[in-house]
PDB file of N, CA and C in Angstrom:
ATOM      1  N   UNK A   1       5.279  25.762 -34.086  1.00  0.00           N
ATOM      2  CA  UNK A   1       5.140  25.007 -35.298  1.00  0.00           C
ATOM      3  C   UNK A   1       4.070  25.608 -36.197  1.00  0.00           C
ATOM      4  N   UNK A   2       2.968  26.174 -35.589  1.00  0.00           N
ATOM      5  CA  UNK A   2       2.044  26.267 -36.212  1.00  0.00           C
ATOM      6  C   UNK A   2       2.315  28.081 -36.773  1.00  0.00           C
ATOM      7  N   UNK A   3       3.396  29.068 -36.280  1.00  0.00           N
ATOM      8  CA  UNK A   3       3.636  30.236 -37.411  1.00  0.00           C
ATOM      9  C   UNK A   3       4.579  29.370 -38.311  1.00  0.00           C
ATOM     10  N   UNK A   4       5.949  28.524 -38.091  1.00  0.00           N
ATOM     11  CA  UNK A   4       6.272  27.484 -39.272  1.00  0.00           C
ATOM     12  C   UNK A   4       5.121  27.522 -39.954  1.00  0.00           C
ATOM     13  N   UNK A   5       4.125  26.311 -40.096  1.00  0.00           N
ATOM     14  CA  UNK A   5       3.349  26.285 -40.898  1.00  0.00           C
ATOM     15  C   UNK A   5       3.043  27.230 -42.013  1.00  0.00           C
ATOM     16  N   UNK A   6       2.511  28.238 -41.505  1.00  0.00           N
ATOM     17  CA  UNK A   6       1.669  29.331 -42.025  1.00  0.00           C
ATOM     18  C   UNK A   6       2.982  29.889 -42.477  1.00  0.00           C
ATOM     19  N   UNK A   7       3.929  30.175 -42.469  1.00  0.00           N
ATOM     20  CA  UNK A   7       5.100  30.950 -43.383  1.00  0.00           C
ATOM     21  C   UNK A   7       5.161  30.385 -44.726  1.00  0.00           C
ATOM     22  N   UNK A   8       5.642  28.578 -43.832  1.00  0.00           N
ATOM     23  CA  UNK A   8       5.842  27.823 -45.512  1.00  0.00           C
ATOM     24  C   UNK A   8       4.097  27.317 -46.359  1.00  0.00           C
ATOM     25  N   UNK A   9       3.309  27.854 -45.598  1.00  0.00           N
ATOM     26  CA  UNK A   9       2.385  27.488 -46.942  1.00  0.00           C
ATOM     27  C   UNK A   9       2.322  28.894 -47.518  1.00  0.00           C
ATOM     28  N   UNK A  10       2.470  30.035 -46.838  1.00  0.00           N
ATOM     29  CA  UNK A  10       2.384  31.148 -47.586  1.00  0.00           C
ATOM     30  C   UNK A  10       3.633  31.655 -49.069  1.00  0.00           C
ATOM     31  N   UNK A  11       5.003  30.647 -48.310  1.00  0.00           N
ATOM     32  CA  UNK A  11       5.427  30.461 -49.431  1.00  0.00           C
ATOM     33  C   UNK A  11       5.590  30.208 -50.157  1.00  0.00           C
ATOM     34  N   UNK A  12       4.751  29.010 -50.445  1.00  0.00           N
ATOM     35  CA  UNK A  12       3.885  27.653 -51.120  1.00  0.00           C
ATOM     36  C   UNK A  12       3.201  28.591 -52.341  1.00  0.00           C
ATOM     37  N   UNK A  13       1.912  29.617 -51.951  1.00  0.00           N
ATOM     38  CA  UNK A  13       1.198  30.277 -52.290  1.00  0.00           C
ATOM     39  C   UNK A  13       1.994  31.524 -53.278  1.00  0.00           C
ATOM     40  N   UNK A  14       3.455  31.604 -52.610  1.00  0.00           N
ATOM     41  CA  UNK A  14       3.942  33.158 -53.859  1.00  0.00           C
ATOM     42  C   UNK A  14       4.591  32.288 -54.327  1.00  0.00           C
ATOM     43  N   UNK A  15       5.374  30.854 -54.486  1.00  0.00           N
ATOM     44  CA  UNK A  15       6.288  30.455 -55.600  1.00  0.00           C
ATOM     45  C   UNK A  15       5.211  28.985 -55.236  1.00  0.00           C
ATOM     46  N   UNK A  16       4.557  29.120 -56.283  1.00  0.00           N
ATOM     47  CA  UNK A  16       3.409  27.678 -56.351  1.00  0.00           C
ATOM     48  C   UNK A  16       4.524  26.621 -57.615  1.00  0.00           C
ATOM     49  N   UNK A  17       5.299  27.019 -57.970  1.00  0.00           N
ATOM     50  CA  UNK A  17       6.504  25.851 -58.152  1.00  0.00           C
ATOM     51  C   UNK A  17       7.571  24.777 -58.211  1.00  0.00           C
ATOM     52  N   UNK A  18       7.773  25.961 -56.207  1.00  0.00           N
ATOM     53  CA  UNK A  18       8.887  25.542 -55.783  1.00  0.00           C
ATOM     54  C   UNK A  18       8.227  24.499 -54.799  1.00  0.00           C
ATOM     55  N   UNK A  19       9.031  23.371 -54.677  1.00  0.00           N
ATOM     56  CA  UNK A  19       9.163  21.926 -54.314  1.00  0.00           C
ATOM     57  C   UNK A  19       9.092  22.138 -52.456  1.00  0.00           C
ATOM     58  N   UNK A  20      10.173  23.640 -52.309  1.00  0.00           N
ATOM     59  CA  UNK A  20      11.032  23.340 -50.741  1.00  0.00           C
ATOM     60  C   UNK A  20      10.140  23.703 -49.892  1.00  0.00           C
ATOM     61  N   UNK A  21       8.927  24.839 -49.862  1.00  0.00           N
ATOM     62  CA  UNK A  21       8.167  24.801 -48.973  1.00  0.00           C
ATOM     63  C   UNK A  21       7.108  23.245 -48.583  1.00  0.00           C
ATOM     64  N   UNK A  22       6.517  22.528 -49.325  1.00  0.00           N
ATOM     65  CA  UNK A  22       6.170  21.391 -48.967  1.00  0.00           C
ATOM     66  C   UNK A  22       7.016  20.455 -48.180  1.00  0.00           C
ATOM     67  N   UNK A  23       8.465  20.274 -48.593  1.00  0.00           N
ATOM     68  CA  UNK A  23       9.607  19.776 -48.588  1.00  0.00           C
ATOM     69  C   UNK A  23       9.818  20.013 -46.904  1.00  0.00           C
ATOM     70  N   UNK A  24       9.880  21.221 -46.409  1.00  0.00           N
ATOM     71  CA  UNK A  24       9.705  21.582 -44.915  1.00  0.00           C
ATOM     72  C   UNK A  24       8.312  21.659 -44.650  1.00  0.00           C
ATOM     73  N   UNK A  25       7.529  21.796 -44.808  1.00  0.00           N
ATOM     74  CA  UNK A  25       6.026  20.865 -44.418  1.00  0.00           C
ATOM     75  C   UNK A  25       6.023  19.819 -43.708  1.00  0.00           C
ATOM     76  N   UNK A  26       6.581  19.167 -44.838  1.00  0.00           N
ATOM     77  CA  UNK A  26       6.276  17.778 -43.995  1.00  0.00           C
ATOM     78  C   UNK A  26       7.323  17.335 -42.608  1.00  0.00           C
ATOM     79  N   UNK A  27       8.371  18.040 -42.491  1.00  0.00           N
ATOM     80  CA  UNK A  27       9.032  17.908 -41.312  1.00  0.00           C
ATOM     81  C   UNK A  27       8.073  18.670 -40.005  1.00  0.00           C
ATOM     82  N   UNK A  28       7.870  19.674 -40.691  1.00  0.00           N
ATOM     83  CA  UNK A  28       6.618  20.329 -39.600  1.00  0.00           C
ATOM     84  C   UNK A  28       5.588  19.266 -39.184  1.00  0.00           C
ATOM     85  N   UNK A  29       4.889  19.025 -40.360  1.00  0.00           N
ATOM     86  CA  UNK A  29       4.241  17.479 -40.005  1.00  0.00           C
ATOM     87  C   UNK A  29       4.811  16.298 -38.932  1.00  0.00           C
ATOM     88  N   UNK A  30       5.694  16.096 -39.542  1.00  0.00           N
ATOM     89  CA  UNK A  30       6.809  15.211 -38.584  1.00  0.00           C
ATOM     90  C   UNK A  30       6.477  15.825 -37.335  1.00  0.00           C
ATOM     91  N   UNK A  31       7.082  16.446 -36.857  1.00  0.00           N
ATOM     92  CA  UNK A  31       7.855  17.286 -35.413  1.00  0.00           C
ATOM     93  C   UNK A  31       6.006  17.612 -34.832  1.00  0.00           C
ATOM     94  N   UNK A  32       4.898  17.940 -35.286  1.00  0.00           N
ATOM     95  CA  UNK A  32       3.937  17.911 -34.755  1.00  0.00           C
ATOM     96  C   UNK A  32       3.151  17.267 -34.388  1.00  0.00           C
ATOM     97  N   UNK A  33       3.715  16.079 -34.821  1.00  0.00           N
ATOM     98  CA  UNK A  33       2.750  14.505 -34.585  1.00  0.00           C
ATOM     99  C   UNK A  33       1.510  14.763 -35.441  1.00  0.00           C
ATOM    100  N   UNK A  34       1.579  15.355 -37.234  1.00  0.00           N
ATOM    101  CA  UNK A  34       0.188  15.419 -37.627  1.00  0.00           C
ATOM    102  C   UNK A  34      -0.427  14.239 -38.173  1.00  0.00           C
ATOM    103  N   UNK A  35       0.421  13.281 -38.120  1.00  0.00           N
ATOM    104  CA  UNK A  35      -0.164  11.571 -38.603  1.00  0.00           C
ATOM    105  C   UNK A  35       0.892  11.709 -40.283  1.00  0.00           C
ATOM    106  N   UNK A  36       0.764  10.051 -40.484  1.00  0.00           N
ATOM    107  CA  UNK A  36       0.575   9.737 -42.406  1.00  0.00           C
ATOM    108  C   UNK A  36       0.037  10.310 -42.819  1.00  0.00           C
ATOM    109  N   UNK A  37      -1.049  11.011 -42.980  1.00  0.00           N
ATOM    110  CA  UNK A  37      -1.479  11.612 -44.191  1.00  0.00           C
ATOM    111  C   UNK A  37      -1.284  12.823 -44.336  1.00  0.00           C
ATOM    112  N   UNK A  38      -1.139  13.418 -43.369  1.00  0.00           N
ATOM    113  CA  UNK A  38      -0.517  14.735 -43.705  1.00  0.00           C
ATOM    114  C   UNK A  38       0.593  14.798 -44.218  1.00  0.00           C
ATOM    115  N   UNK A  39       1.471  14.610 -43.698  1.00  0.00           N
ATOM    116  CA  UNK A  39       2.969  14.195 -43.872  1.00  0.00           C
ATOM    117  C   UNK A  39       2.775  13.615 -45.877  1.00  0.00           C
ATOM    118  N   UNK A  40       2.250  12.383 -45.600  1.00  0.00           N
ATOM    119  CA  UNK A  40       2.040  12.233 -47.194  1.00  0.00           C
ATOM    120  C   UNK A  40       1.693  13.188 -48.129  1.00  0.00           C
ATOM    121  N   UNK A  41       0.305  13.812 -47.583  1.00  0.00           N
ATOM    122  CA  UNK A  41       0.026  14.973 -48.636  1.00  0.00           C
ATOM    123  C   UNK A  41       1.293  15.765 -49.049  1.00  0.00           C
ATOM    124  N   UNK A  42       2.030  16.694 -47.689  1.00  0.00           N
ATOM    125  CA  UNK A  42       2.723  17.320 -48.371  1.00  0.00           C
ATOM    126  C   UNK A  42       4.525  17.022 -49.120  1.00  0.00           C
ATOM    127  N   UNK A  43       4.086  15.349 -48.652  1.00  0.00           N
ATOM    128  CA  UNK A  43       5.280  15.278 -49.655  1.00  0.00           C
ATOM    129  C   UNK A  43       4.837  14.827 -51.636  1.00  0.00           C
ATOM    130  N   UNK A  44       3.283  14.491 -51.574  1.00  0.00           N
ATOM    131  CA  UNK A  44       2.891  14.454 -53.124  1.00  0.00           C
ATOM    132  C   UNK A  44       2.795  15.936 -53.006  1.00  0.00           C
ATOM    133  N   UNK A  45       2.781  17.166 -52.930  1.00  0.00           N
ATOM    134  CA  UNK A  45       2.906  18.205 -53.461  1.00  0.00           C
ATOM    135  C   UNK A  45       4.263  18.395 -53.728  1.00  0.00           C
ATOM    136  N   UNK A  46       5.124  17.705 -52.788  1.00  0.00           N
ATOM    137  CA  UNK A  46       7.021  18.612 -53.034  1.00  0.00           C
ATOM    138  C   UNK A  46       7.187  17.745 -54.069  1.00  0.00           C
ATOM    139  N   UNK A  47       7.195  16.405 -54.423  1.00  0.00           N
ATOM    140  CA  UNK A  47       7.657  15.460 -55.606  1.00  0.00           C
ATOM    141  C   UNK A  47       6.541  16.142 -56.983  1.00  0.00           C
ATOM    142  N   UNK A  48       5.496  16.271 -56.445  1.00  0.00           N
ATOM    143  CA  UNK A  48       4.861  16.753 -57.716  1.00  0.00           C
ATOM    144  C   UNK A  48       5.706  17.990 -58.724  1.00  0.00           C
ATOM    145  N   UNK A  49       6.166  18.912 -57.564  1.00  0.00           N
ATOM    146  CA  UNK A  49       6.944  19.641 -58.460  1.00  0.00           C
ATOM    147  C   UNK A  49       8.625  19.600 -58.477  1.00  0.00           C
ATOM    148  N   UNK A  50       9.002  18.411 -57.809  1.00  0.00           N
ATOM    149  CA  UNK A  50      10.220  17.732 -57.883  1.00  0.00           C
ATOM    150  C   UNK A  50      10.403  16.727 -57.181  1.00  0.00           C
ATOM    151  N   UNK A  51      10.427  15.698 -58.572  1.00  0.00           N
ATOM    152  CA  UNK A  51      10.296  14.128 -58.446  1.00  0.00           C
ATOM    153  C   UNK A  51      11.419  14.550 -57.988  1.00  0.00           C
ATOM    154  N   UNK A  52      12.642  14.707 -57.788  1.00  0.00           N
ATOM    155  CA  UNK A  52      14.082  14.263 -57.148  1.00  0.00           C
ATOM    156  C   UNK A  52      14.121  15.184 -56.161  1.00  0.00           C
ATOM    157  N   UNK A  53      13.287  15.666 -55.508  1.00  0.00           N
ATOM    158  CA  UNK A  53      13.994  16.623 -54.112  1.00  0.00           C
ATOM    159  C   UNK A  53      14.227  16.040 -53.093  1.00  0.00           C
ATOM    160  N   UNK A  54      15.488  15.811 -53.096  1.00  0.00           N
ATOM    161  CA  UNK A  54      16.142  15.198 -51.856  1.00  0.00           C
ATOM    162  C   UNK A  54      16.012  15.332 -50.788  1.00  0.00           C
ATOM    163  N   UNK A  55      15.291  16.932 -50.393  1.00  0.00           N
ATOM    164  CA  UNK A  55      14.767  17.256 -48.710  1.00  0.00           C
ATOM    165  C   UNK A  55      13.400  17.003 -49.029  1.00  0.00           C
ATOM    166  N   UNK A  56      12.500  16.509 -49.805  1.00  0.00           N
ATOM    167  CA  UNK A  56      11.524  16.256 -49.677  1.00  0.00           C
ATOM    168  C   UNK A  56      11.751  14.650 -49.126  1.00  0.00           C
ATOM    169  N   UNK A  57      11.843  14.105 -49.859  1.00  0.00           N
ATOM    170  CA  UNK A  57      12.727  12.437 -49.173  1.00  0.00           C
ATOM    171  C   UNK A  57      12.781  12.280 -48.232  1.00  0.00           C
ATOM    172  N   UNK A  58      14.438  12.741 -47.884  1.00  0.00           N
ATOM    173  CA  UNK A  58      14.878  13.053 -46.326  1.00  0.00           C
ATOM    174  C   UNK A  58      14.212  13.088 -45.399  1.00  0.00           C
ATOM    175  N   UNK A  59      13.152  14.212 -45.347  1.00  0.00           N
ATOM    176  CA  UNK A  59      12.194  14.330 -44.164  1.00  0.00           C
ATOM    177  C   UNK A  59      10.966  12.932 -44.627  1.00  0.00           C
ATOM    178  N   UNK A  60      10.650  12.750 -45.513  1.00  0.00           N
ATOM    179  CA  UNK A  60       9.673  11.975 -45.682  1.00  0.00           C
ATOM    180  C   UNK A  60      10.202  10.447 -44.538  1.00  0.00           C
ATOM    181  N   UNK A  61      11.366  10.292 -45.295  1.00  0.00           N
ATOM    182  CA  UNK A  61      12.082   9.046 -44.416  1.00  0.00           C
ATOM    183  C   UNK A  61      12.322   9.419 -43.024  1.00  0.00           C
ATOM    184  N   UNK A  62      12.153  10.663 -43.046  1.00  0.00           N
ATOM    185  CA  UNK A  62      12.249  10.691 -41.450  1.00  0.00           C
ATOM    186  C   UNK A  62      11.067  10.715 -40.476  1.00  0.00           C
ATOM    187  N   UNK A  63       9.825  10.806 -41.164  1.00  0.00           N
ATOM    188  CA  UNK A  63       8.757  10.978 -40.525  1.00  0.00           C
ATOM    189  C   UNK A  63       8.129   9.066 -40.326  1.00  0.00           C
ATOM    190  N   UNK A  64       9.011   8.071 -41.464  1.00  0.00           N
ATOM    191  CA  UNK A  64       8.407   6.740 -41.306  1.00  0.00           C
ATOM    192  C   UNK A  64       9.415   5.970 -40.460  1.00  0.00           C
ATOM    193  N   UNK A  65      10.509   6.742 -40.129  1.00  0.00           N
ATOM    194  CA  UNK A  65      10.593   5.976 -38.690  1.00  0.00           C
ATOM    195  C   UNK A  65      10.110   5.528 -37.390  1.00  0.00           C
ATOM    196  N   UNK A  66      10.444   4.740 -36.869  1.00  0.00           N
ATOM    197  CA  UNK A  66      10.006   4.874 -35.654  1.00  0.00           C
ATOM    198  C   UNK A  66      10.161   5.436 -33.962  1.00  0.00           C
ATOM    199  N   UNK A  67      10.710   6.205 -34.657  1.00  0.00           N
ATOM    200  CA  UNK A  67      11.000   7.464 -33.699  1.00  0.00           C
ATOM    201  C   UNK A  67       9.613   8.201 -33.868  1.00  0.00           C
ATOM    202  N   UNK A  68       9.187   8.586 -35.165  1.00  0.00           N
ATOM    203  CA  UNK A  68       8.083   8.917 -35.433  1.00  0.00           C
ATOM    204  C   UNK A  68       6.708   8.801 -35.969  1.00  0.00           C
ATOM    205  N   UNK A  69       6.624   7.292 -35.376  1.00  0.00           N
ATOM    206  CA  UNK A  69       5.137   6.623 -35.741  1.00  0.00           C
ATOM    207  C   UNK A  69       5.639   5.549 -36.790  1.00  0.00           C
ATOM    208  N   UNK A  70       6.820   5.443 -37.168  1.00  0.00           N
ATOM    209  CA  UNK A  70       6.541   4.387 -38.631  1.00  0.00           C
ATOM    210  C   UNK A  70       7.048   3.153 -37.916  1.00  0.00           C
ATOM    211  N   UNK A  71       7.888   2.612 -39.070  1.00  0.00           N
ATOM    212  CA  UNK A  71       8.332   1.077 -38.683  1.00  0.00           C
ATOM    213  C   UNK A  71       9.732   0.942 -39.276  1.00  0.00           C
ATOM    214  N   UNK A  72      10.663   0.306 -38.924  1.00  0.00           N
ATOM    215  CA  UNK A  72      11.726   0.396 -39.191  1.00  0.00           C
ATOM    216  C   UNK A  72      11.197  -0.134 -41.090  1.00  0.00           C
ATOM    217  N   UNK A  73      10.093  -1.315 -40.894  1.00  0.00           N
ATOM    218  CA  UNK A  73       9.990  -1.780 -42.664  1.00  0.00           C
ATOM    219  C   UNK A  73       9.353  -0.827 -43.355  1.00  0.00           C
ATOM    220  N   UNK A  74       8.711   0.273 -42.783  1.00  0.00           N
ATOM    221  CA  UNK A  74       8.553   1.168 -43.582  1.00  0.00           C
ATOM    222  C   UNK A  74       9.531   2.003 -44.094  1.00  0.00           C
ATOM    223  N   UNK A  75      10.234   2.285 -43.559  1.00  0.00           N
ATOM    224  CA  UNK A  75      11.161   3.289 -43.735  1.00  0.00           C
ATOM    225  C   UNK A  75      12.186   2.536 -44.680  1.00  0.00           C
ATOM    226  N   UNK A  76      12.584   1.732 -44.637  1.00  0.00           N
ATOM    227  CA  UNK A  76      13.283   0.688 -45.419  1.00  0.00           C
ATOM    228  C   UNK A  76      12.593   0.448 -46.749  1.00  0.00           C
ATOM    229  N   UNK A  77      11.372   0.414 -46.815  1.00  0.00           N
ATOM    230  CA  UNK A  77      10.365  -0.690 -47.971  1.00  0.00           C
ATOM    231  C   UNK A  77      10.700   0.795 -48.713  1.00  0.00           C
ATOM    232  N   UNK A  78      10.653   2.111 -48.212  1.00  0.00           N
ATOM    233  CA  UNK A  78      10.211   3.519 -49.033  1.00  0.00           C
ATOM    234  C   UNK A  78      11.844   3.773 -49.753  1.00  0.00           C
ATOM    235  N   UNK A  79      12.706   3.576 -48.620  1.00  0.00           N
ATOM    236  CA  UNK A  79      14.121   4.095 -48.815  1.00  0.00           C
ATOM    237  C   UNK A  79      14.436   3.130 -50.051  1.00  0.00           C
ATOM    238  N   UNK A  80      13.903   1.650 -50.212  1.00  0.00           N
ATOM    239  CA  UNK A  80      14.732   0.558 -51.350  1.00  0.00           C
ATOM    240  C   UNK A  80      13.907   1.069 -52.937  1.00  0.00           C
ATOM    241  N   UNK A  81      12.234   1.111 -52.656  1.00  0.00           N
ATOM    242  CA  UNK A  81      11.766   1.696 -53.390  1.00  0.00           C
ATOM    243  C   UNK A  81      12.159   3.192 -53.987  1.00  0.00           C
ATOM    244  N   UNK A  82      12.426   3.764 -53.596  1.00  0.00           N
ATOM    245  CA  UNK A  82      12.542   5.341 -53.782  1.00  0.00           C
ATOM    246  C   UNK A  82      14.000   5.103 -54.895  1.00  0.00           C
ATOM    247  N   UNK A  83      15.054   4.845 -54.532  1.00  0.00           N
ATOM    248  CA  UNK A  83      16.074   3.783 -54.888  1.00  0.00           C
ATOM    249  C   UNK A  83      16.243   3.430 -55.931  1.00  0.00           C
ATOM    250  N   UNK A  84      14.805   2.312 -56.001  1.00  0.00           N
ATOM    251  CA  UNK A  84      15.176   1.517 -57.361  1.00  0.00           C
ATOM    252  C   UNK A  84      14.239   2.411 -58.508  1.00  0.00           C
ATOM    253  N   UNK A  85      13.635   3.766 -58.351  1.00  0.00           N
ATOM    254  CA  UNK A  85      12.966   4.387 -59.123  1.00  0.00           C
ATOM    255  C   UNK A  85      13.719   5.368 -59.483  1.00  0.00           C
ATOM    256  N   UNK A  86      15.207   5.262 -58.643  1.00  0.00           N
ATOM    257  CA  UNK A  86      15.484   6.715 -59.096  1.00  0.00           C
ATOM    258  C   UNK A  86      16.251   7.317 -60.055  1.00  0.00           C
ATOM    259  N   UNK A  87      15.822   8.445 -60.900  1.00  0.00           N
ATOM    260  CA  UNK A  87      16.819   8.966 -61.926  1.00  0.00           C
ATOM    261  C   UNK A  87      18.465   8.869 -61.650  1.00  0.00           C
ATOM    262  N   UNK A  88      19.260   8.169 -62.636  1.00  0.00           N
ATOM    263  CA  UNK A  88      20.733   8.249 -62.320  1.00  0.00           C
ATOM    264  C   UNK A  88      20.965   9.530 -61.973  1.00  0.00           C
ATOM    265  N   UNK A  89      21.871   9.714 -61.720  1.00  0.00           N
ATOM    266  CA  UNK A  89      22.643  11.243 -61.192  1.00  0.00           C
ATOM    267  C   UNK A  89      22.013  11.678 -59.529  1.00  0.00           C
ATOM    268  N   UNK A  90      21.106  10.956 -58.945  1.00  0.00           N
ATOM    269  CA  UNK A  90      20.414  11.506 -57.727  1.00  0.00           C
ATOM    270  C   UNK A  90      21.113  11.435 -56.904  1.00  0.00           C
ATOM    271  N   UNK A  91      20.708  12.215 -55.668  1.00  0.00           N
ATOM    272  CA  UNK A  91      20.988  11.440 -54.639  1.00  0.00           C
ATOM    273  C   UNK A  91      20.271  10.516 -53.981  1.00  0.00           C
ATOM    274  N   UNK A  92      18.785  10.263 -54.315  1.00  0.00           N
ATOM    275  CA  UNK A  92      18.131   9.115 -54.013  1.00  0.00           C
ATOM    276  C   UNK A  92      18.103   8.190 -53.035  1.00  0.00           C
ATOM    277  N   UNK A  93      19.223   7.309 -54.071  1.00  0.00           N
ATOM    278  CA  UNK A  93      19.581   5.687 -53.525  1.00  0.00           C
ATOM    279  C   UNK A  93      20.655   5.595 -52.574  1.00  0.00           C
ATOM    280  N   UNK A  94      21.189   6.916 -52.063  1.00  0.00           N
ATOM    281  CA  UNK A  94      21.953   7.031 -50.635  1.00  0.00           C
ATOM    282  C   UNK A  94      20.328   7.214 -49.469  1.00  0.00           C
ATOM    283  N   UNK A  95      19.549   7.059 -49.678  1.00  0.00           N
ATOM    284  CA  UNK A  95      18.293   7.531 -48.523  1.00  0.00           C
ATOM    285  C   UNK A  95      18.459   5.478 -48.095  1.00  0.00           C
ATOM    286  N   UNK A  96      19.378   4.969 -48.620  1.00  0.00           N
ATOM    287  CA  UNK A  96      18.975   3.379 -48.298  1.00  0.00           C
ATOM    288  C   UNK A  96      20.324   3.443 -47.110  1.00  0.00           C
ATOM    289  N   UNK A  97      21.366   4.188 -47.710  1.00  0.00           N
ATOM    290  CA  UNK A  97      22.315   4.393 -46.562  1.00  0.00           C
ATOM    291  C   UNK A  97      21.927   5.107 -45.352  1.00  0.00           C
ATOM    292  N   UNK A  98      21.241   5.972 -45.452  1.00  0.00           N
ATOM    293  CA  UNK A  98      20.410   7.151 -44.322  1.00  0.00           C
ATOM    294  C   UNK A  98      19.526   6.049 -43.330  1.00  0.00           C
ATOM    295  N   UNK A  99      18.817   5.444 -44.428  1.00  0.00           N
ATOM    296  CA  UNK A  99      17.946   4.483 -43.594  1.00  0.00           C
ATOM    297  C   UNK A  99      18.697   3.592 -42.636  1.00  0.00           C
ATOM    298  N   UNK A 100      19.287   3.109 -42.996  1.00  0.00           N
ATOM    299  CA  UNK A 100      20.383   2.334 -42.369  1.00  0.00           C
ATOM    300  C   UNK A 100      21.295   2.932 -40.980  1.00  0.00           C
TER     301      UNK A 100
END
């Protein structure tokens, strides 16, 4: 996990734009047991540079399960929220079907 890491922040570092290295971050996060806040941090970096990235989401909702430390109402409270914020055309407000 930890050369993962160091690839995607290095790719973080040559395209400081792109959304997808944070986006797989935080699944790394996930899968390493690095807690909420990590996991959080690097999903405010992937939305920062794309409010709609759907694999930023995805894994986000997957890290507030409780498979992996969350709560089923977390994962739910994020998936309805995420949802009712989201730009038409997304895929978004299917993360309430995922949750499910």
């Amino acid at each position: 996990m930890e050369m993962t890491r160091e690839a995607l922040l290095m790719c973080a570092d040559l395209l400081p734009e792109d959304p997808t290295p944070w986006a797989y971050l935080i699944m790394v996060a996930v899968y390493n047991g690095d807690g909420e806040e990590v996991e959080r941090a690097y999903f405010e970096q992937a939305i920062q540079r794309s409010g709609n990235s759907w694999i930023a989401h995805m894994h986000r909702l997957t890290g507030l399960t409780e498979k992996y430390g969350g709560s089923h109402a977390q994962m739910f409270k994020f998936a309805y929220e995420t949802a009712s914020k989201a730009e038409q055309g997304t895929l978004l407000p299917a993360l309430i079907l995922k949750a499910h």
